[in-house]
Protein backbone atom coordinates (compact mmCIF):
# COMPACT_ATOMS: atom_id res chain seq x y z
CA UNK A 1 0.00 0.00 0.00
CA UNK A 2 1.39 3.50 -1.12
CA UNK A 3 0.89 6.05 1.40
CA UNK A 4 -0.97 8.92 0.30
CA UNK A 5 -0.01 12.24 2.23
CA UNK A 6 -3.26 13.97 3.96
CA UNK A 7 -5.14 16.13 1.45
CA UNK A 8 -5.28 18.75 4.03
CA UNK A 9 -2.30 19.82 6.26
CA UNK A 10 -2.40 19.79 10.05
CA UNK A 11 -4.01 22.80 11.65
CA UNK A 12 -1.27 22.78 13.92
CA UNK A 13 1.21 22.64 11.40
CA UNK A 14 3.87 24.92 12.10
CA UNK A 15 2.45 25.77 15.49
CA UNK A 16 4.40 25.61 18.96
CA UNK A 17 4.90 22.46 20.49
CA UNK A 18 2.21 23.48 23.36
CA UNK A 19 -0.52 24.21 21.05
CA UNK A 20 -0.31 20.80 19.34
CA UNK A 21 0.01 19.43 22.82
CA UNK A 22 -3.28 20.80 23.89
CA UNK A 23 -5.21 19.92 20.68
CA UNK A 24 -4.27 16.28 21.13
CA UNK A 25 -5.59 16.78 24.60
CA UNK A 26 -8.46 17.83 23.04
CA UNK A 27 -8.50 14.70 20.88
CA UNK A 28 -7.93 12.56 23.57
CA UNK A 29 -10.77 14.00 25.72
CA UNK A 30 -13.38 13.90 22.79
CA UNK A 31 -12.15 10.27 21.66
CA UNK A 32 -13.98 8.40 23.76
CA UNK A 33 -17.31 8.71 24.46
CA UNK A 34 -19.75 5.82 24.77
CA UNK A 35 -20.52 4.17 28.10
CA UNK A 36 -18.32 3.87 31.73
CA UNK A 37 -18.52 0.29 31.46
CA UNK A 38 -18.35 -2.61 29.04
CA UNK A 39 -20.20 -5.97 29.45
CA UNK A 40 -19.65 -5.08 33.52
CA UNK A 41 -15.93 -3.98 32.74
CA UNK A 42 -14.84 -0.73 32.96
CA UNK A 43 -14.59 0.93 29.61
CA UNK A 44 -10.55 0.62 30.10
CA UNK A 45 -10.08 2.23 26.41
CA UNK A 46 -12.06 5.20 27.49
CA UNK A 47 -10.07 5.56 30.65
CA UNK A 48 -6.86 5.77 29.37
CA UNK A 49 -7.37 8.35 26.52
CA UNK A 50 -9.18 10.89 29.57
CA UNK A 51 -6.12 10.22 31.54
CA UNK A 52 -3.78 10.89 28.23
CA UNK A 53 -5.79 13.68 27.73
CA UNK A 54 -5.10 15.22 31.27
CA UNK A 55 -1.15 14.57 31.05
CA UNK A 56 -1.37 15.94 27.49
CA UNK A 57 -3.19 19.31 28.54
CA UNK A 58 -0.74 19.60 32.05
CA UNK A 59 2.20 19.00 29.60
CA UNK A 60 1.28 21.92 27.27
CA UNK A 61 0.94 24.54 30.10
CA UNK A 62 4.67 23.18 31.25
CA UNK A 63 6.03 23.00 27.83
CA UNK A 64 4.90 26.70 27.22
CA UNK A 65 6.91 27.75 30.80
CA UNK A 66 9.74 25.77 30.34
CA UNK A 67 9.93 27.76 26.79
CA UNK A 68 9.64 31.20 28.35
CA UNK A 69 12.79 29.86 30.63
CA UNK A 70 11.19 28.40 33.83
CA UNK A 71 13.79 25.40 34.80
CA UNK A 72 12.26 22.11 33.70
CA UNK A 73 12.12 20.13 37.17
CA UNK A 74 14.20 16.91 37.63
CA UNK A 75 12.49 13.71 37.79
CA UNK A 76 9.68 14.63 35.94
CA UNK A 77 8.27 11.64 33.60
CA UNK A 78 5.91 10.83 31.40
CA UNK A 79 2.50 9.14 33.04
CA UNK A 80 2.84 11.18 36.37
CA UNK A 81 -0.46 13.05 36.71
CA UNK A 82 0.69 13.99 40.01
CA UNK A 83 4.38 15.69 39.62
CA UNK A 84 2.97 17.66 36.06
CA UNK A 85 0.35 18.77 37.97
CA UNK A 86 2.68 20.29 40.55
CA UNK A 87 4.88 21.55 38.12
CA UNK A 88 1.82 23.23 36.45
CA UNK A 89 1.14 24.92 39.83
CA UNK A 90 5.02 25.75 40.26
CA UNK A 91 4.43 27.22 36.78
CA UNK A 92 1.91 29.64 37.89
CA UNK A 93 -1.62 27.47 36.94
CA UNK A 94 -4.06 28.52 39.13
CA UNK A 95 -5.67 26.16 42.20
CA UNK A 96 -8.13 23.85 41.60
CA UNK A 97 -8.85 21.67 44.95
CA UNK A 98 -11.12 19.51 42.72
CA UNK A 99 -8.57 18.71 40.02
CA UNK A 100 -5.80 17.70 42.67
CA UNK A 101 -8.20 15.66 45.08
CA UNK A 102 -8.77 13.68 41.62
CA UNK A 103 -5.59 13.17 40.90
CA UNK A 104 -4.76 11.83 44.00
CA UNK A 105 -6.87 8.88 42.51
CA UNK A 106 -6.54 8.67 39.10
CA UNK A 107 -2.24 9.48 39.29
CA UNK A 108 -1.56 6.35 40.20
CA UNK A 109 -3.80 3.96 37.63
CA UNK A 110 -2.15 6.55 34.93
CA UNK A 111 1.40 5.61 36.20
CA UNK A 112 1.33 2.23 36.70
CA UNK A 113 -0.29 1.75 33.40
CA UNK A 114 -3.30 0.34 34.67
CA UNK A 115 -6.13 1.76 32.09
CA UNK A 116 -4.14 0.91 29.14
CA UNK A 117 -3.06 -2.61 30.46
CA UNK A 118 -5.62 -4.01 33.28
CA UNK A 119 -5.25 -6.74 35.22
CA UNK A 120 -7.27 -8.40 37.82
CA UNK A 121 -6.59 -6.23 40.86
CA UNK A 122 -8.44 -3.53 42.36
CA UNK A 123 -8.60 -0.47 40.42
CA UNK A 124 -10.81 2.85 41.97
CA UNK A 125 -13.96 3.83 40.45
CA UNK A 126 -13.09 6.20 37.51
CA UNK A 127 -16.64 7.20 36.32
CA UNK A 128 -16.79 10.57 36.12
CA UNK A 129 -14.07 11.81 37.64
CA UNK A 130 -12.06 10.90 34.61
CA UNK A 131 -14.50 12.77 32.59
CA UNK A 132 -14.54 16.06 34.52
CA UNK A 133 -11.03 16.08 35.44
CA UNK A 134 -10.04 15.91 31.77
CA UNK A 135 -12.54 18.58 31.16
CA UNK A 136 -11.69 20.99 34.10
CA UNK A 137 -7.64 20.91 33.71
CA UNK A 138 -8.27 21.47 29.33
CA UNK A 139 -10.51 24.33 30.23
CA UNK A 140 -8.42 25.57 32.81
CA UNK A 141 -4.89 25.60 30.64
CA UNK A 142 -6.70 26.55 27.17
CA UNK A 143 -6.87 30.14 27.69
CA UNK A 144 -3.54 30.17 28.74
CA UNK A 145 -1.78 28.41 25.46
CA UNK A 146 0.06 31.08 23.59
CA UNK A 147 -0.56 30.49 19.21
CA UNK A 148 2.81 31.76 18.59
């Protein structure tokens, strides 16, 4: 099969890396849809695209500071919910005691992988809080992502 180049380019061709960041957060976050739970599973694909989404839209705010000059902290990784949420804050994103209660459950199934690989162990109800916490950290960051 010949691959064929998209007839349109990218909107975010071109743009800073923070801007694509956030748009793929976007993605992420409207991806999903459909039910919490799958033949009495939870929906583990829509799980781990909200939780993407989150680290996506946290990453974008960072990415922007760390490109006016803030220091980039050490030992921050990909998956941790937790430490780009605090690096957000260090950053200057404003408090949001609903967005860092959640994390302090979903964090952890982001880290260790859980929503993208399950396995039989206990895993905390994500209904909803996924859902909102994706939507409350994108709204939150998008008016602060710079175009240029």
């Amino acid at each position: 099969m010949k691959l064929v180049p998209p007839i349109f380019p990218s909107p975010t061709h071109g743009l800073p890396l923070p801007v694509k960041f956030l748009a793929r957060a976007r993605m992420f976050k409207d991806a999903p849809g459909g039910a919490d739970y799958v033949d009495a599973e939870m929906n583990w694909p829509k799980y781990a695209l909200l939780l993407q989404s989150i680290e996506l839209a946290l990453k974008a705010y960072c990415y922007q500071c760390f490109d006016d000059g803030r220091p980039r902290p050490k030992g921050l990784h990909n998956h941790d919910l937790k430490a780009w949420h605090e690096a957000a804050r260090d950053c200057g994103l404003p408090s949001m005691p609903e967005v860092t209660a959640s994390l302090e459950i979903l964090g952890p199934v982001h880290l260790d992988s859980s929503a993208r690989y399950p396995t039989n162990r206990a895993v905390p109800e994500l209904a909803n809080i996924a859902d909102e916490t994706a939507r409350a950290v994108i709204d939150a960051v998008s008016p602060l992502i710079r175009n240029s």
